[in-house]
N, C-alpha and C. Protein backbone atom coordinates (compact mmCIF):
# COMPACT_ATOMS: atom_id res chain seq x y z
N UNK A 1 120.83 106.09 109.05
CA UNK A 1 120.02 106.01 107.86
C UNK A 1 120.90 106.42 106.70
N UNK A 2 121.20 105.49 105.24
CA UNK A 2 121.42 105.83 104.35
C UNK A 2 121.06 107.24 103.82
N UNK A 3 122.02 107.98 103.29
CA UNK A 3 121.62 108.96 102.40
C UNK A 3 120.85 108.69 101.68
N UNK A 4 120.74 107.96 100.89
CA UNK A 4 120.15 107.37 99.56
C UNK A 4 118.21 107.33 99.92
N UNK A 5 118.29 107.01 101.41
CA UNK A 5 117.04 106.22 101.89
C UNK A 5 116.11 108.38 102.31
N UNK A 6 116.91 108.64 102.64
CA UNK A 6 116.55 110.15 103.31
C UNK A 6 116.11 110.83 101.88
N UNK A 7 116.54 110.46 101.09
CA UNK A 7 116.56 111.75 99.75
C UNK A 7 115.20 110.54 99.23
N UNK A 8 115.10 109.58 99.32
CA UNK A 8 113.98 109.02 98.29
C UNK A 8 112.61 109.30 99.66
N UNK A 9 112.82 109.27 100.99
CA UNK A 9 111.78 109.62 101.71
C UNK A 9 111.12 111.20 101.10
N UNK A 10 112.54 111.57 101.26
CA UNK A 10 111.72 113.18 101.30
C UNK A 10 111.66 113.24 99.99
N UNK A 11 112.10 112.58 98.87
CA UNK A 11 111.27 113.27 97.52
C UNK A 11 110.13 112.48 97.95
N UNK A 12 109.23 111.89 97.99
CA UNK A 12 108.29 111.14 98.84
C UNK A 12 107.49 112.20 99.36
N UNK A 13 108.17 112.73 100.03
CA UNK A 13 106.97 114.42 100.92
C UNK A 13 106.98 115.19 99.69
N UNK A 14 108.05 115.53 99.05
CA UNK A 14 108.09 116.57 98.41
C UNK A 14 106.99 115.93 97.18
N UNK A 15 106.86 115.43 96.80
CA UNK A 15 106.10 114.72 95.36
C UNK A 15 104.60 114.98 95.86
N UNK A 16 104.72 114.44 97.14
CA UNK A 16 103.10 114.44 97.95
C UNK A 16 102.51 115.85 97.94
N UNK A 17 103.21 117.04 98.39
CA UNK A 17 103.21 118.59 98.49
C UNK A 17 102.78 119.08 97.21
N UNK A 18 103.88 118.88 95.83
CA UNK A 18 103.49 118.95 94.94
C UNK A 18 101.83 118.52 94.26
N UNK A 19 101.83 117.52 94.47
CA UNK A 19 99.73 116.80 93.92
C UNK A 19 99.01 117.35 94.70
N UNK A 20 99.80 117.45 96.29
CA UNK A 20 98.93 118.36 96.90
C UNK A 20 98.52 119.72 96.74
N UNK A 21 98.95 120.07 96.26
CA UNK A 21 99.00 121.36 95.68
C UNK A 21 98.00 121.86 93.97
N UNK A 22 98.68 120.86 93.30
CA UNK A 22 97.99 121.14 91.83
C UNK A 22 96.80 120.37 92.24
N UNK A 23 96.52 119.69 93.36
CA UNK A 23 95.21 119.23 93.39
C UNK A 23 94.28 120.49 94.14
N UNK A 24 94.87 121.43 94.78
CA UNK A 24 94.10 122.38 95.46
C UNK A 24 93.79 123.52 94.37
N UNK A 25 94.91 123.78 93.23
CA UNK A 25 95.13 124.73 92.01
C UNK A 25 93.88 123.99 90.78
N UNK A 26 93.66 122.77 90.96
CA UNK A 26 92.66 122.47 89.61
C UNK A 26 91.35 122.16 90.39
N UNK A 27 91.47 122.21 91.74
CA UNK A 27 89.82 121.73 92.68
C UNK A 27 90.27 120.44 92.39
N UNK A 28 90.82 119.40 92.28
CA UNK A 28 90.92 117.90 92.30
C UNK A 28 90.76 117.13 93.57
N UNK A 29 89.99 116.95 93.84
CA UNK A 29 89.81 116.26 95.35
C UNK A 29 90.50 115.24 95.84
N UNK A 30 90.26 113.84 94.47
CA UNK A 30 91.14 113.11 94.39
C UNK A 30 93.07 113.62 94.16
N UNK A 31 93.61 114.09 93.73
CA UNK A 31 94.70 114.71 93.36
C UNK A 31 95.60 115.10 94.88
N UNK A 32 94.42 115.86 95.69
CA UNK A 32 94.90 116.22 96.67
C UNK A 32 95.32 114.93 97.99
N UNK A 33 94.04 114.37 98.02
CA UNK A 33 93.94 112.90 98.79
C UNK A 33 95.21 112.15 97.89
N UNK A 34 95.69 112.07 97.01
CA UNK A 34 96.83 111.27 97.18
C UNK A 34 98.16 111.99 97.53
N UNK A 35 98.03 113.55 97.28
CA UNK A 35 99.38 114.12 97.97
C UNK A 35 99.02 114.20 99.20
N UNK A 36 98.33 114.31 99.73
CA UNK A 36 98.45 114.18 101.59
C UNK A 36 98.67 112.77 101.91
N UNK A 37 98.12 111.54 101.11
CA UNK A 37 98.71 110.00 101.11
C UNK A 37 100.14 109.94 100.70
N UNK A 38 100.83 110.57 99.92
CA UNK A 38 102.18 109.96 99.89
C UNK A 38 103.42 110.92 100.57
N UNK A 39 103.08 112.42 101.13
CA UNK A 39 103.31 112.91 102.17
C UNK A 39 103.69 111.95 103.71
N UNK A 40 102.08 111.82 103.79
CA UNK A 40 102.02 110.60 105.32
C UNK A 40 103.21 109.62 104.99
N UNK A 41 102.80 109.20 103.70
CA UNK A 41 104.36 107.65 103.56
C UNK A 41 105.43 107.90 103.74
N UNK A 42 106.17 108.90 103.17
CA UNK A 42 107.34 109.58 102.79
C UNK A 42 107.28 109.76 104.55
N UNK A 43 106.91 110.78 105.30
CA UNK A 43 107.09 110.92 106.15
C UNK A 43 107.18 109.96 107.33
N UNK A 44 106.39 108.98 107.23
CA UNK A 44 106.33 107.14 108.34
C UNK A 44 107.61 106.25 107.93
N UNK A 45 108.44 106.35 106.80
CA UNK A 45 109.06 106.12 106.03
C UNK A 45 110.15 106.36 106.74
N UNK A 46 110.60 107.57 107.18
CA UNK A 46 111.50 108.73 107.28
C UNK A 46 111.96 108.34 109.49
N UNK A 47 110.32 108.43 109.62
CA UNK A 47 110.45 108.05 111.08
C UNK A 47 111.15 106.23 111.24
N UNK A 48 110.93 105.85 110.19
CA UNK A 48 111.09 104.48 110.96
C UNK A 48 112.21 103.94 110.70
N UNK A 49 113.06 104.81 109.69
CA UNK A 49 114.48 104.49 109.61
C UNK A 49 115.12 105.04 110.84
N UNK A 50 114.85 106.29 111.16
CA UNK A 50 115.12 107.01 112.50
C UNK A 50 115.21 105.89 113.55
N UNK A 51 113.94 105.31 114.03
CA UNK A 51 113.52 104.62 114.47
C UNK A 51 114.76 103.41 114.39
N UNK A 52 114.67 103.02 113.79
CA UNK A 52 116.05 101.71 113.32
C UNK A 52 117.33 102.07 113.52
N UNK A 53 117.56 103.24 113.07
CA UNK A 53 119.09 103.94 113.59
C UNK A 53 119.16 104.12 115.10
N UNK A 54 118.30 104.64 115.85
CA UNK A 54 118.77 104.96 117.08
C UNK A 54 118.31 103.24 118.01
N UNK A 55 117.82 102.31 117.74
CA UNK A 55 117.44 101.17 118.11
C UNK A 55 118.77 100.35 117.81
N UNK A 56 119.75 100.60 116.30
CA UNK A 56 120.88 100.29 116.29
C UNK A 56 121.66 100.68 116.98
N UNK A 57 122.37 102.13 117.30
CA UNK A 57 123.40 102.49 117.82
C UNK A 57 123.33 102.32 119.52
N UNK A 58 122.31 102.13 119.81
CA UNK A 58 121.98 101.57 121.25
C UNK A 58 122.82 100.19 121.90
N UNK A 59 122.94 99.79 120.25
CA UNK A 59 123.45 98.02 120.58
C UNK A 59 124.57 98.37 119.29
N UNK A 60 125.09 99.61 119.14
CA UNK A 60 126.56 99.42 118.82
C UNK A 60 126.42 99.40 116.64
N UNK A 61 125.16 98.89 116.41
CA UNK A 61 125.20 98.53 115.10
C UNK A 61 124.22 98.95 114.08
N UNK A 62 123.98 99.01 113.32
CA UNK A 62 122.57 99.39 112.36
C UNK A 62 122.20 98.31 112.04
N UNK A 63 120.23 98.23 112.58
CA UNK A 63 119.97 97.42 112.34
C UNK A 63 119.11 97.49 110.49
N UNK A 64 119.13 96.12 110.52
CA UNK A 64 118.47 95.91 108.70
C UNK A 64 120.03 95.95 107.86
N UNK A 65 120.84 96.42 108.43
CA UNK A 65 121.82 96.13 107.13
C UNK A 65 122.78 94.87 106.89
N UNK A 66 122.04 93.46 107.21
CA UNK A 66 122.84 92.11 107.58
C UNK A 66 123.18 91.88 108.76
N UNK A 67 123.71 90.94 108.70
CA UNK A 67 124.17 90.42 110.36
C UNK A 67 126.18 90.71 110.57
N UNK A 68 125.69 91.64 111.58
CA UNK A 68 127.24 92.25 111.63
C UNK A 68 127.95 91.21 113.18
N UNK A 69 128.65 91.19 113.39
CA UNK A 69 129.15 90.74 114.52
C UNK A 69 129.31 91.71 115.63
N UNK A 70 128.93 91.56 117.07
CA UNK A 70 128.30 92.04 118.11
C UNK A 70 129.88 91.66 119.39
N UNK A 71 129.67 92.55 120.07
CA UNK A 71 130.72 92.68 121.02
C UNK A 71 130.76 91.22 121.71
N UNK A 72 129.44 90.13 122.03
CA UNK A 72 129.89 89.22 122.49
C UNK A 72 130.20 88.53 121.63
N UNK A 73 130.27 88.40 120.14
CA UNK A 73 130.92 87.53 119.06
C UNK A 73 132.34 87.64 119.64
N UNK A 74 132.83 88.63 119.69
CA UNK A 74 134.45 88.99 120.27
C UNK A 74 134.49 88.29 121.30
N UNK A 75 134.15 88.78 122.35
CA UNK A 75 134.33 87.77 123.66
C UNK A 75 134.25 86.40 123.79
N UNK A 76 133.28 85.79 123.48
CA UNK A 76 132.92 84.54 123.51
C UNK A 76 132.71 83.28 122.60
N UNK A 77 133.12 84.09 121.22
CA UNK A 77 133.77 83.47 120.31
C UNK A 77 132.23 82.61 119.48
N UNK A 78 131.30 83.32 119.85
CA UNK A 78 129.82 82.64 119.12
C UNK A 78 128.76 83.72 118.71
N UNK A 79 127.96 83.54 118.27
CA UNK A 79 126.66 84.27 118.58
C UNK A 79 125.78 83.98 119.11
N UNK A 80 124.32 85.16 119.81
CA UNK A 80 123.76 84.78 120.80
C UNK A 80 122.46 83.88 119.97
């Protein structure tokens, strides 16, 4: 997972924590319901790059970042 992708997830939680918060500090009901909503995102966000990284390095590559060439490109001189 990109750095870039980790720091915009977790400001993502962190932003969510925050509304969550000044929504519990002003009684805002609504306020709060969207920091526990962009918490959840930030955080599903976070898993599913995870998710993509270890699904890549399984097969050697990261997936989502283009089409890289694969150990049987080498061997067999094609793709599958």
């Amino acid at each position: 997972m990109g750095t870039d992708d980790k720091m915009r997830n977790q400001g993502q939680v962190w932003k969510g924590r925050a509304k969550e918060t000044a929504g519990k500090l002003t009684d805002n009901e609504r306020l709060e319901r969207q920091g526990r909503t962009d918490q959840a995102k930030g955080q599903a966000k976070g898993a599913m790059e995870k998710l993509k990284d270890a699904v890549g390095s399984m097969f050697g590559r990261r997936l989502g970042s283009g089409r890289g060439r694969s150990d049987y490109d080498d061997r067999y001189g094609g793709s599958l």
